[in-house]
Structure formats: structure tokens, C-alpha cells
Protein backbone atom coordinates (compact mmCIF):
# COMPACT_ATOMS: atom_id res chain seq x y z
CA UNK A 1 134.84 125.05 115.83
CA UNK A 2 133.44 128.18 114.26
CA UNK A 3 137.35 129.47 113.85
CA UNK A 4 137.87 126.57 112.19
CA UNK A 5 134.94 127.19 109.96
CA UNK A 6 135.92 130.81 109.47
CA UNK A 7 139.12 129.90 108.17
CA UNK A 8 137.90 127.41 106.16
CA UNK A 9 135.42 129.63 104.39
CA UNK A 10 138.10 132.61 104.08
CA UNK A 11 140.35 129.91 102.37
CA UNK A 12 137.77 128.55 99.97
CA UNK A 13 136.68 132.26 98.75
CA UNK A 14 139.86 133.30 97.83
CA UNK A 15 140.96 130.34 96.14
CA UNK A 16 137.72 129.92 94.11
CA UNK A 17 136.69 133.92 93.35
CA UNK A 18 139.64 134.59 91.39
CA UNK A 19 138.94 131.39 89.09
CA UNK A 20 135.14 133.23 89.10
CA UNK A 21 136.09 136.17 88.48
CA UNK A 22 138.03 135.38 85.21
CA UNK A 23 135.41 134.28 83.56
CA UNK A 24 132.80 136.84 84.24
CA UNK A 25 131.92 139.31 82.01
CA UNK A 26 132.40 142.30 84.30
CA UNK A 27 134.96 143.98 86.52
CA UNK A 28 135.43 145.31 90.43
CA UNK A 29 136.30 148.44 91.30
CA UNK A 30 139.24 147.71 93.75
CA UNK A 31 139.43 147.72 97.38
CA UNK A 32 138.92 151.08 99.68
CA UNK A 33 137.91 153.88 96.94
CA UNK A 34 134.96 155.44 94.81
CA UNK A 35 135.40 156.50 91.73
CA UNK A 36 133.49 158.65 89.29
CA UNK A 37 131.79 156.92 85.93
CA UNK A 38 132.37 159.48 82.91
CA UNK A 39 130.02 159.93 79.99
CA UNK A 40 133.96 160.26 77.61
CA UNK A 41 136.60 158.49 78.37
CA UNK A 42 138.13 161.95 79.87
CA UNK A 43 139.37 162.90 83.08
CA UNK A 44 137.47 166.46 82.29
CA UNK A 45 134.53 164.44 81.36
CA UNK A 46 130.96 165.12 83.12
CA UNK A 47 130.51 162.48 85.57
CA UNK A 48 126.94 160.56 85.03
CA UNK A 49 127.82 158.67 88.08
CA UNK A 50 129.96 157.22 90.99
CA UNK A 51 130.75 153.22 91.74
CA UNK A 52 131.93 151.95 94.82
CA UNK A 53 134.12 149.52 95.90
CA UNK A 54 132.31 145.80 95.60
CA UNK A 55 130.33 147.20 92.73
CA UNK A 56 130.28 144.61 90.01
CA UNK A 57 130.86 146.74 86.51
CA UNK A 58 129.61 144.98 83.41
CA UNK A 59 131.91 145.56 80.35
CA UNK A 60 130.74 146.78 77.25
CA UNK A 61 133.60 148.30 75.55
CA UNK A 62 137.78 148.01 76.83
CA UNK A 63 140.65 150.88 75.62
CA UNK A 64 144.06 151.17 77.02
CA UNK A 65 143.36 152.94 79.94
CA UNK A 66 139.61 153.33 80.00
CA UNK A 67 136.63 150.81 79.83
CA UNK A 68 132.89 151.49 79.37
CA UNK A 69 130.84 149.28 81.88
CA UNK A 70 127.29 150.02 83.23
CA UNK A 71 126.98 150.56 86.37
CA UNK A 72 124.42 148.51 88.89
CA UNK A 73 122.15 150.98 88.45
CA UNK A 74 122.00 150.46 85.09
CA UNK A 75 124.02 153.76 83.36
CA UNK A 76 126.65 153.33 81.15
CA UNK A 77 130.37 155.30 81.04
CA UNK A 78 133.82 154.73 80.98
CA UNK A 79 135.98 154.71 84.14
CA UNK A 80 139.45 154.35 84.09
CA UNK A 81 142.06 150.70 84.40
CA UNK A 82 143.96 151.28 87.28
CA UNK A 83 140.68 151.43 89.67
CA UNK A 84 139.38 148.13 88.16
CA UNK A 85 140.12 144.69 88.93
CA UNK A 86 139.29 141.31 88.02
CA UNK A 87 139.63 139.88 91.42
CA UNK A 88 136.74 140.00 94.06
CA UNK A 89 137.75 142.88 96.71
CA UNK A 90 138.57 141.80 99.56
CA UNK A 91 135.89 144.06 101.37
CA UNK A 92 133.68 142.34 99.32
CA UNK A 93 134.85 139.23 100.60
CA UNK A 94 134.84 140.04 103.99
CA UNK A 95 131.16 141.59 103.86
CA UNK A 96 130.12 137.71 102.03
CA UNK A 97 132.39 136.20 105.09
CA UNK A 98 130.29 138.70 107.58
CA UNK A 99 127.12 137.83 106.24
CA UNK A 100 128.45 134.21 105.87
CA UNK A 101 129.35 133.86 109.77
CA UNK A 102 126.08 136.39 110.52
CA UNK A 103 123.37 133.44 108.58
CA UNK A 104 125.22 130.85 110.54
CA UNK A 105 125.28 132.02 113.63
CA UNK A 106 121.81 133.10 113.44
CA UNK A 107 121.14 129.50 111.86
CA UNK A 108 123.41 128.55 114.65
CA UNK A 109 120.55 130.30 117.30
CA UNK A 110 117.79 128.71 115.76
CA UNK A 111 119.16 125.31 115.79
CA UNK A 112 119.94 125.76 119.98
CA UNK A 113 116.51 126.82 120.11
CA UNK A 114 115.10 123.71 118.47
CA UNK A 115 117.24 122.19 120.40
CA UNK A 116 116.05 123.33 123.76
CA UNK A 117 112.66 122.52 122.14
CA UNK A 118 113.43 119.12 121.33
CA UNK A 119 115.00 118.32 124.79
CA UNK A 120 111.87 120.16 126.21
CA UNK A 121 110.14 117.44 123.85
CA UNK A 122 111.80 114.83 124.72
CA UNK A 123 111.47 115.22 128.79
CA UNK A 124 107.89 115.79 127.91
CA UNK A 125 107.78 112.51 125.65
CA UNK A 126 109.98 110.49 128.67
CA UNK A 127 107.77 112.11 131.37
CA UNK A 128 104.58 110.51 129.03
CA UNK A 129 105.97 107.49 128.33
CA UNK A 130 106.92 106.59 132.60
CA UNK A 131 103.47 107.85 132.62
CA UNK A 132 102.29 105.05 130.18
CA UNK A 133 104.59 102.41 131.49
CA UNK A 134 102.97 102.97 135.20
CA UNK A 135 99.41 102.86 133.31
CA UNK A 136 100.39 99.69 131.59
CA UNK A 137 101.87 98.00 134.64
CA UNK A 138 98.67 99.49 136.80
CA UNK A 139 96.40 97.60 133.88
CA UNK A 140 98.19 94.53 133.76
CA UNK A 141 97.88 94.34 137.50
CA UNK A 142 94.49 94.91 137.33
CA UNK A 143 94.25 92.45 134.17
CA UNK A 144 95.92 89.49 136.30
CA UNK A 145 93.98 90.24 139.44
CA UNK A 146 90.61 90.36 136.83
CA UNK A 147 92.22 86.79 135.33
CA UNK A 148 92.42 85.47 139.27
CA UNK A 149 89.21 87.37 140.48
CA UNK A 150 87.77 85.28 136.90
CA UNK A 151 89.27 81.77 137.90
CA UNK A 152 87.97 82.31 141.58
CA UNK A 153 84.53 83.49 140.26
CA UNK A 154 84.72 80.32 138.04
CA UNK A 155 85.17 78.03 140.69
CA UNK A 156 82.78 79.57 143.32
CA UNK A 157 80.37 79.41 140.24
CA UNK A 158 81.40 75.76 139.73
CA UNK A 159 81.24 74.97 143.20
CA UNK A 160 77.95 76.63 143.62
CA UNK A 161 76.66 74.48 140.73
CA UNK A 162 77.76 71.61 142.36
CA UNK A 163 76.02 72.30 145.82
CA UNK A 164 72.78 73.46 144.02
CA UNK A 165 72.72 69.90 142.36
CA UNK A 166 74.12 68.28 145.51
CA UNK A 167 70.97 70.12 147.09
CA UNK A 168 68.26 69.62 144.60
CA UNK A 169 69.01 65.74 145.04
CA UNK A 170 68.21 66.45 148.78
CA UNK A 171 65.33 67.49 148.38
CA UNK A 172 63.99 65.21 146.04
CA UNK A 173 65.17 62.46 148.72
CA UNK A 174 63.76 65.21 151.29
CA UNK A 175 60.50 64.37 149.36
CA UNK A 176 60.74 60.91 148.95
CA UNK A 177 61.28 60.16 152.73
CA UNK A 178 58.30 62.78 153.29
CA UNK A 179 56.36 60.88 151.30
CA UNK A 180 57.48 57.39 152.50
CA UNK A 181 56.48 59.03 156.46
CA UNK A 182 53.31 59.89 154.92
CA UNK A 183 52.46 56.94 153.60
CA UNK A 184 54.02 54.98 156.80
CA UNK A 185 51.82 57.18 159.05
CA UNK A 186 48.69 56.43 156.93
CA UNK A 187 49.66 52.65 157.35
CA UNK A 188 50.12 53.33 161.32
CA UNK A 189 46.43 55.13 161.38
CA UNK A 190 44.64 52.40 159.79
CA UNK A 191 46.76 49.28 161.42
CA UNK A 192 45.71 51.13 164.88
CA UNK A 193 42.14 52.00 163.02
CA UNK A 194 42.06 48.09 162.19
CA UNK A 195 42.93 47.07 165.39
CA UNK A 196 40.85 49.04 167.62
CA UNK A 197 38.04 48.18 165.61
CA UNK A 198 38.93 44.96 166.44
CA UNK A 199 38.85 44.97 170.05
CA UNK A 200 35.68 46.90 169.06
CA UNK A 201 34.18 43.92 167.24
CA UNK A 202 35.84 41.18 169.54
CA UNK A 203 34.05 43.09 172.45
CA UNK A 204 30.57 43.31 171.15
CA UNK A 205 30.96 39.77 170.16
CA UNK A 206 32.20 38.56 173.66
CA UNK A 207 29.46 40.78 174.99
CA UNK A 208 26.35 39.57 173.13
CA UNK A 209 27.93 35.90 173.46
CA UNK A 210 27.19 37.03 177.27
CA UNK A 211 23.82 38.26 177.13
CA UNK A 212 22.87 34.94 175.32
CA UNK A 213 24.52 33.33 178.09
CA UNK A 214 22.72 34.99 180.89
CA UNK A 215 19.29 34.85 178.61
CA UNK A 216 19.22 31.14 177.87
CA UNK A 217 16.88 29.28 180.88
CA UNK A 218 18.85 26.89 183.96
CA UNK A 219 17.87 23.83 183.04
CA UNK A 220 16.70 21.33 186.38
CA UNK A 221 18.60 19.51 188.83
CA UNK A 222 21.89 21.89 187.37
CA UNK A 223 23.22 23.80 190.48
CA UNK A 224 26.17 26.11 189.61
């Protein structure tokens, strides 16, 4: 895959830099060579400076076999036609392809290594999330056992309810038979007061009717 980029990239540079090239305003100085920038147009000239090749020579001024361009660095002289070009060297292109190939391949790095982070990530976020689901199962399983521990406590409570009314009407019949006993055993005692005072009475009675008896005088000619 990155062949097939490489050749891709080498195929769109030199089919588009000549078309960029012939509209710029400047020259190359051609492939493999320095030459020497010339304050005449003069091969015995002084030289005010050298340009390399992939140096990018504005032009200011064209003759037949000289040009005046200024130089990257800013100083102006004439060098001569036959070391200029039009074209983008090809060690210029090469060094773009290098530098090309060098930004995405480190690109190329950084992208594995956010991609190891986002795996990392991920497993972290899958570890967290079977985590979660195990927390959410463990809480609904304690939500329906809460929901049936609820309904039981509901109808314990309800039952409980029940038997404390069942039992409070016990006890008020508790009370109203204790009562009834009481009052039936206050009955008894005074029935058995009534009658012994009875006998009471009936005896004294039957016993003064005797004394009379024995007290009144035996009449004459009465033999018992």
C-alpha cells in the first residue's frame, strides 16, 4: 500500500510541476551542479555568490545566454542559460517525495500509536462496561428480591393487621365473658347469701315457734 502511494505521488509531481513551473516567475538551477551567480553577465565576472541545485532563482532580467535572478538569499546577478531550467529538478522532487513519504510515515506512527491507544481504550471501555452490566444485573437482582422481600413484608404486615384485629376482638369478648363471670359470681354469692340467710331465718323461726311451744302451760286431763 505505501508503494502504491509512492508511485502515485511520484506520478502526480511530475505531471503537475512542469504545468507549475511554467507559470512561475523564477527558474531552477538543473539537476546535480552548483553554479556561481556573477555581478556581469561574464564568465570573468566576480562571483557575488553560488546557487545550488533546487534553488528557486527569481527572474529579473533574461539575455541570450545569461539571466539576472536573485538568489534565495536575496542577492542579485546573472548566471548563465544552460544551468537553468524551468522544470522542478528531479532532486528536488525526490527530497519533496522523501519528506513526503518521511511526514507520512511518521503520521503513519502516530496513527498506530493512537491506535494501540484506542484499542487500549476500548478493552478498558469493554472491561467497564461487563463491569456495569454485572452491576446492573447484581441491582436488578437485588431490585426484584427488594420487590418480593416488599410484597412478603406487605402481606406479613397485612396479615399481622388482620390478627391484631382478629385479637383485639378477643379480648374485648375476653372482657365481656370476664365481666359476664363477674357478674354471674356476684349473682352466685348473694343467691347462696339469700339462701343461707334463709335457713338462717327459717331456723330461728322454727326455733322460737319451739320455745313458745315448750313455754305455753299443759292444760288438765291432756296426757301426751
Amino acid at each position: 500500500m505505501r508503494r502504491s502511494m509512492m508511485i502515485f505521488l511520484v506520478c502526480l509531481v511530475f505531471t503537475v510541476a512542469p504545468l507549475l513551473a511554467a507559470n512561475a516567475k523564477g527558474v531552477y538551477i538543473r539537476d546535480w551542479i552548483t553554479i556561481s551567480v556573477r555581478s556581469t553577465p561574464s564568465e570573468a565576472a566576480r562571483t557575488i555568490g553560488l546557487g545550488n541545485t533546487n534553488d528557486f532563482l527569481e527572474v529579473i532580467e533574461e539575455q541570450e545566454d545569461w539571466t539576472k535572478v536573485r538568489t534565495p538569499e536575496g542577492k542579485e546577478g546573472w548566471v548563465q542559460n544552460r544551468y537553468l531550467t524551468k522544470q522542478t529538478p528531479k532532486a528536488l522532487i525526490i527530497d519533496q517525495l522523501n519528506e513526503k513519504v518521511k511526514s507520512l510515515t511518521e503520521n503513519n506512527l502516530t496513527l498506530r500509536e493512537e491506535n494501540k491507544q484506542l484499542q487500549k481504550e476500548n478493552r478498558e471501555r469493554s472491561y467497564k462496561m461487563s463491569s456495569s452490566s454485572k452491576e446492573i444485573e447484581k441491582i436488578q437482582k437485588d431490585y426484584e428480591d427488594l420487590k418480593t422481600a416488599s410484597s412478603d413484608y406487605l402481606e406479613l404486615k397485612k396479615a399481622y393487621e388482620k390478627l391484631q384485629q382478629e385479637n383485639i376482638g378477643q379480648t374485648e369478648k375476653v372482657d365481656l365473658l370476664a365481666k359476664e363471670n363477674s357478674r354471674l359470681k356476684t349473682s352466685e354469692r348473694l343467691i347462696f347469701t339469700l339462701i343461707g340467710g334463709a335457713f338462717i331465718i327459717i331456723g330461728l323461726v322454727i326455733g322460737v315457734l319451739l320455745q313458745l311451744m315448750r313455754a305455753r302451760p299443759k292444760k288438765a286431763g291432756y296426757k301426751f
